[in-house]
C-alpha atoms as a PDB file:
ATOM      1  CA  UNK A   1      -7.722  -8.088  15.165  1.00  0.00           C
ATOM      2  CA  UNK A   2     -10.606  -6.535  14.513  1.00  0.00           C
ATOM      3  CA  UNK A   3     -13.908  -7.082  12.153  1.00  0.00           C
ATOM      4  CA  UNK A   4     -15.817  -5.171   9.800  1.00  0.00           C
ATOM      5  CA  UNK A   5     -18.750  -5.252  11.663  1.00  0.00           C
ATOM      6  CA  UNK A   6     -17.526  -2.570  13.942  1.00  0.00           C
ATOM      7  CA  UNK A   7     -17.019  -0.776  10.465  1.00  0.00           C
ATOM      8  CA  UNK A   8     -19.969  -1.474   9.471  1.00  0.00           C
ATOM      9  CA  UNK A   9     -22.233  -0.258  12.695  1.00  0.00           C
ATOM     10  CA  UNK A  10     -19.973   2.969  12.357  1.00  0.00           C
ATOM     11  CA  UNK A  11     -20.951   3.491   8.691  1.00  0.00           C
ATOM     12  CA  UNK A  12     -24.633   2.723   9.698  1.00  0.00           C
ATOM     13  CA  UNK A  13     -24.567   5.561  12.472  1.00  0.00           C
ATOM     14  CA  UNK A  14     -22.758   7.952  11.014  1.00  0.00           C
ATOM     15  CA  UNK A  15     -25.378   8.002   8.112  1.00  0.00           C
ATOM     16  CA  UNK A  16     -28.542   8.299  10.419  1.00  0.00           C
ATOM     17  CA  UNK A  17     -26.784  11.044  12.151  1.00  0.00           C
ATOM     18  CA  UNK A  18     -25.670  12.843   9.035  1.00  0.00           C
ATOM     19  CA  UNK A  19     -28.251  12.092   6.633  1.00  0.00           C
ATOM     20  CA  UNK A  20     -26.280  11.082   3.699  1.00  0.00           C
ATOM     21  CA  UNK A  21     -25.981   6.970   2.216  1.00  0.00           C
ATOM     22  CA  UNK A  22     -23.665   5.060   3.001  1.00  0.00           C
ATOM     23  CA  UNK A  23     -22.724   2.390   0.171  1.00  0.00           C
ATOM     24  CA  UNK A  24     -20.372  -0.016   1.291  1.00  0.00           C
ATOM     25  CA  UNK A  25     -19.227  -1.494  -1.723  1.00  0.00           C
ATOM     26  CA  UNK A  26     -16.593  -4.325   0.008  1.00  0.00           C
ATOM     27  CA  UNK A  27     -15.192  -5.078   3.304  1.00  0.00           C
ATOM     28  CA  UNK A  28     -12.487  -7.354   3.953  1.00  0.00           C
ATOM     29  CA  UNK A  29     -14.105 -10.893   5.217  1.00  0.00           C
ATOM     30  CA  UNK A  30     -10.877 -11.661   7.664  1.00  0.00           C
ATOM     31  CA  UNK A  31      -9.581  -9.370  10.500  1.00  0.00           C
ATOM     32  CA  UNK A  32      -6.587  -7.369   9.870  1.00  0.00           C
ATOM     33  CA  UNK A  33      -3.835  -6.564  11.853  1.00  0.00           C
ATOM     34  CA  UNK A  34      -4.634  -4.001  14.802  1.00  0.00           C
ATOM     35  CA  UNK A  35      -2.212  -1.546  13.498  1.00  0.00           C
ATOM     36  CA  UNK A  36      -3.708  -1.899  10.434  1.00  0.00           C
ATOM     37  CA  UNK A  37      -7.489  -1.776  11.477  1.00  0.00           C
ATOM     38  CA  UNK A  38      -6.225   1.634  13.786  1.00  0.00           C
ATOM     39  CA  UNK A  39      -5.025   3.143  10.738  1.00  0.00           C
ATOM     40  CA  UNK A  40      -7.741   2.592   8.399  1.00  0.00           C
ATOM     41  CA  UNK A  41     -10.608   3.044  10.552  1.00  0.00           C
ATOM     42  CA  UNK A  42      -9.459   6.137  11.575  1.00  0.00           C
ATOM     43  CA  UNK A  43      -8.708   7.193   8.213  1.00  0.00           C
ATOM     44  CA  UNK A  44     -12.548   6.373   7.175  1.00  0.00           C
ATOM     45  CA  UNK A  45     -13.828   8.347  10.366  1.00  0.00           C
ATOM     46  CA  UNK A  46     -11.475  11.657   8.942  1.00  0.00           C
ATOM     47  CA  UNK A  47     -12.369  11.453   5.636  1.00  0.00           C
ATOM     48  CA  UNK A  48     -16.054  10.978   6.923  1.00  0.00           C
ATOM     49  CA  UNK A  49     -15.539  14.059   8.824  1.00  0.00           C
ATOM     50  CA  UNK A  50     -14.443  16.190   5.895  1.00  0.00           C
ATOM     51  CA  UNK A  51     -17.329  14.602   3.718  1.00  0.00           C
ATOM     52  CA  UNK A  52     -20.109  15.776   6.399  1.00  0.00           C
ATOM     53  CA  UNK A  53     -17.703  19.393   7.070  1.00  0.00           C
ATOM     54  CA  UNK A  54     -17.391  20.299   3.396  1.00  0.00           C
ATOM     55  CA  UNK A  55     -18.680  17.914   0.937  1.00  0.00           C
ATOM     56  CA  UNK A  56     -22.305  18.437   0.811  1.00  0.00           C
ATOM     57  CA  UNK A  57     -22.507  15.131  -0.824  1.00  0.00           C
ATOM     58  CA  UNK A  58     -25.472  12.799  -0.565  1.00  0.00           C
ATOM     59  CA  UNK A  59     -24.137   9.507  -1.125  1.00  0.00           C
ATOM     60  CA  UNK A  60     -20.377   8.260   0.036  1.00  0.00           C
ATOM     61  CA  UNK A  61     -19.331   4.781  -1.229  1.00  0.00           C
ATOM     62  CA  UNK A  62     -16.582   2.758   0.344  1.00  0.00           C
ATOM     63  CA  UNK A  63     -15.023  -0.198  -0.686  1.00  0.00           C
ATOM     64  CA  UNK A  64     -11.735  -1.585   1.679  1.00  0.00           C
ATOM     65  CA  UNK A  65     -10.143  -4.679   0.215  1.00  0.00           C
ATOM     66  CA  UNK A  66      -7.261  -6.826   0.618  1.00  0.00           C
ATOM     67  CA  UNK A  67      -5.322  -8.697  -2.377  1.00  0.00           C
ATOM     68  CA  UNK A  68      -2.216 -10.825  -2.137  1.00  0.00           C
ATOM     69  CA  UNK A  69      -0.346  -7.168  -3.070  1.00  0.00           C
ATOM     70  CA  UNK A  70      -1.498  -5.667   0.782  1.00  0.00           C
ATOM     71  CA  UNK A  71      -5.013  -3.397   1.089  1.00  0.00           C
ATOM     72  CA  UNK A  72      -6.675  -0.718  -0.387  1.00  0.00           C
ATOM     73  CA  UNK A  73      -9.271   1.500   1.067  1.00  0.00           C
ATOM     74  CA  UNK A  74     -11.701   3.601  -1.548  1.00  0.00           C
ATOM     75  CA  UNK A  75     -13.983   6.538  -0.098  1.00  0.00           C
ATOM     76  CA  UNK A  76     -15.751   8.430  -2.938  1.00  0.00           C
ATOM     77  CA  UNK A  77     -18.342  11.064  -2.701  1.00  0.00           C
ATOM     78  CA  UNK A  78     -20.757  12.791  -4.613  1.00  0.00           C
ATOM     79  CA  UNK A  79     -20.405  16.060  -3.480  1.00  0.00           C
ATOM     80  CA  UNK A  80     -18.746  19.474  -4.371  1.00  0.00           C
ATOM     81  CA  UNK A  81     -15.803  18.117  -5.314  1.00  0.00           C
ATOM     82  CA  UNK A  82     -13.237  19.173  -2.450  1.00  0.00           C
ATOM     83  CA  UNK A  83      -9.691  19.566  -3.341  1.00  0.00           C
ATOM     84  CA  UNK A  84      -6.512  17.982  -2.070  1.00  0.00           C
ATOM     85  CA  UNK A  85      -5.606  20.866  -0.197  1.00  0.00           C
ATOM     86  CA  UNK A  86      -8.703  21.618   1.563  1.00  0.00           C
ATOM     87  CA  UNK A  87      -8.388  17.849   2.897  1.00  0.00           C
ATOM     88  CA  UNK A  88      -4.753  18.646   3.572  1.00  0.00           C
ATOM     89  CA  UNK A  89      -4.605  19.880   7.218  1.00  0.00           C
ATOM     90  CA  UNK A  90      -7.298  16.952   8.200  1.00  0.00           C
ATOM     91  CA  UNK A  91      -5.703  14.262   6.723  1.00  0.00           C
ATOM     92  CA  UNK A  92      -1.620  15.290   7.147  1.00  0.00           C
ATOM     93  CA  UNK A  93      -1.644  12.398  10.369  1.00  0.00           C
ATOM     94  CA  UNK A  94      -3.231   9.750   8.469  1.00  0.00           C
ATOM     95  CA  UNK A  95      -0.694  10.570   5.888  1.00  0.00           C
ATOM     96  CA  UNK A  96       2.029  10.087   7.621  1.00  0.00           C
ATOM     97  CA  UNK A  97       0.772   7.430   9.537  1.00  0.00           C
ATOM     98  CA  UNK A  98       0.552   5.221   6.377  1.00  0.00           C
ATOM     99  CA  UNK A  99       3.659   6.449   5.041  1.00  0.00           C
ATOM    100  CA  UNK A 100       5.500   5.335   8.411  1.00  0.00           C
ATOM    101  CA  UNK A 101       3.732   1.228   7.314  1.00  0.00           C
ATOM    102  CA  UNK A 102       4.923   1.996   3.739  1.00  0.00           C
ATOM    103  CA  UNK A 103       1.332   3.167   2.774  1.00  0.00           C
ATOM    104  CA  UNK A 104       0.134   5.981   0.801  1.00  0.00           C
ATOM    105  CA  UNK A 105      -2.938   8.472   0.762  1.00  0.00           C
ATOM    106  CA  UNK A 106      -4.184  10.383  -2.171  1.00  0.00           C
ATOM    107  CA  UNK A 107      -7.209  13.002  -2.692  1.00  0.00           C
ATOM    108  CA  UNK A 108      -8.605  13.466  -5.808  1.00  0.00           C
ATOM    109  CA  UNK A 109     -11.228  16.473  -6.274  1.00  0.00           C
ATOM    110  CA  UNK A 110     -13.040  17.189  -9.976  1.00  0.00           C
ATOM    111  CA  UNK A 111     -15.195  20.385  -8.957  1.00  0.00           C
ATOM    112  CA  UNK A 112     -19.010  19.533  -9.098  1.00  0.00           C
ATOM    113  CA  UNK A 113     -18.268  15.670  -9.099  1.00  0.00           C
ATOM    114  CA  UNK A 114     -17.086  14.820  -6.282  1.00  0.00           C
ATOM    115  CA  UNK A 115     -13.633  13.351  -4.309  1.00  0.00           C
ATOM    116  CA  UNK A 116     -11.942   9.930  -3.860  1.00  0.00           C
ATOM    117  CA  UNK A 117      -9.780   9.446  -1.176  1.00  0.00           C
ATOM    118  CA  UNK A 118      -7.528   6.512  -1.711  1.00  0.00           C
ATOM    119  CA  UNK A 119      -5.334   4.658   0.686  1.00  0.00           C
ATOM    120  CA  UNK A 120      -2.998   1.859   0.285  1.00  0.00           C
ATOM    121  CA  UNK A 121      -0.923  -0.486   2.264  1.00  0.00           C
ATOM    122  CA  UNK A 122       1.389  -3.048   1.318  1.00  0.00           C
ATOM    123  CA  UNK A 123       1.086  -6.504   2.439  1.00  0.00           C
ATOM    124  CA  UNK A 124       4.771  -6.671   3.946  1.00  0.00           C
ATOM    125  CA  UNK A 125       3.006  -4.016   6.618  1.00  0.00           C
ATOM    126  CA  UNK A 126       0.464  -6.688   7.590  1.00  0.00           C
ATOM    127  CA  UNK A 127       3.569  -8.275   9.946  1.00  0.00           C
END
């Protein structure tokens, strides 16, 4: 199980190195499952990617909370507004990575405004 304080010092980092905010709008206050912490985290660090590749946003907020339903993971920018398919090829693993725990990922891009990237996991996946 891990904590969101190794999320955190990520988010932190990746900011000074990249030069765009970071707003964390929630983190989950109990560990989650490896699996699930593997999954997510890595999803964050891809979308991240994309965001610093293609976005040329200046502010990403992220908010990753968990309800009696199972978790959901927000990333939103404020950039260009990059489509679905552009994030396609990156974000195919994660995809089916969350499908395989009965997840899902979405990417929504409105040109000039910016992209979510939404994840979701059930709670049944949480073991």
């Amino acid at each position: 199980m891990a904590t969101s304080h190794a999320l955190e010092d990520h988010l932190a980092e990746w900011s000074l190195q990249t030069g765009i905010t970071v707003e964390i709008w929630a983190l989950p206050e109990q560990p989650l499952p490896a699996l699930i912490t593997e999954i997510v985290h890595g999803t964050i660090r891809d979308v991240l990617q994309e965001v610093e590749r293609q976005a040329r946003a200046r502010t990403v907020s992220i908010a990753l909370t968990v309800a009696p339903g199972g978790l959901r993971l927000t990333i939103s920018d404020d950039g260009l507004g990059t489509s679905a398919k552009a994030y396609g090829a990156s974000l195919s693993g994660r995809r089916d990575e969350l499908a395989g725990i009965g997840g899902r990922l979405t990417v929504n891009g409105v040109p000039g405004n910016g992209t979510t990237v939404s994840a979701a996991v059930p709670r049944r996946a949480f073991g």
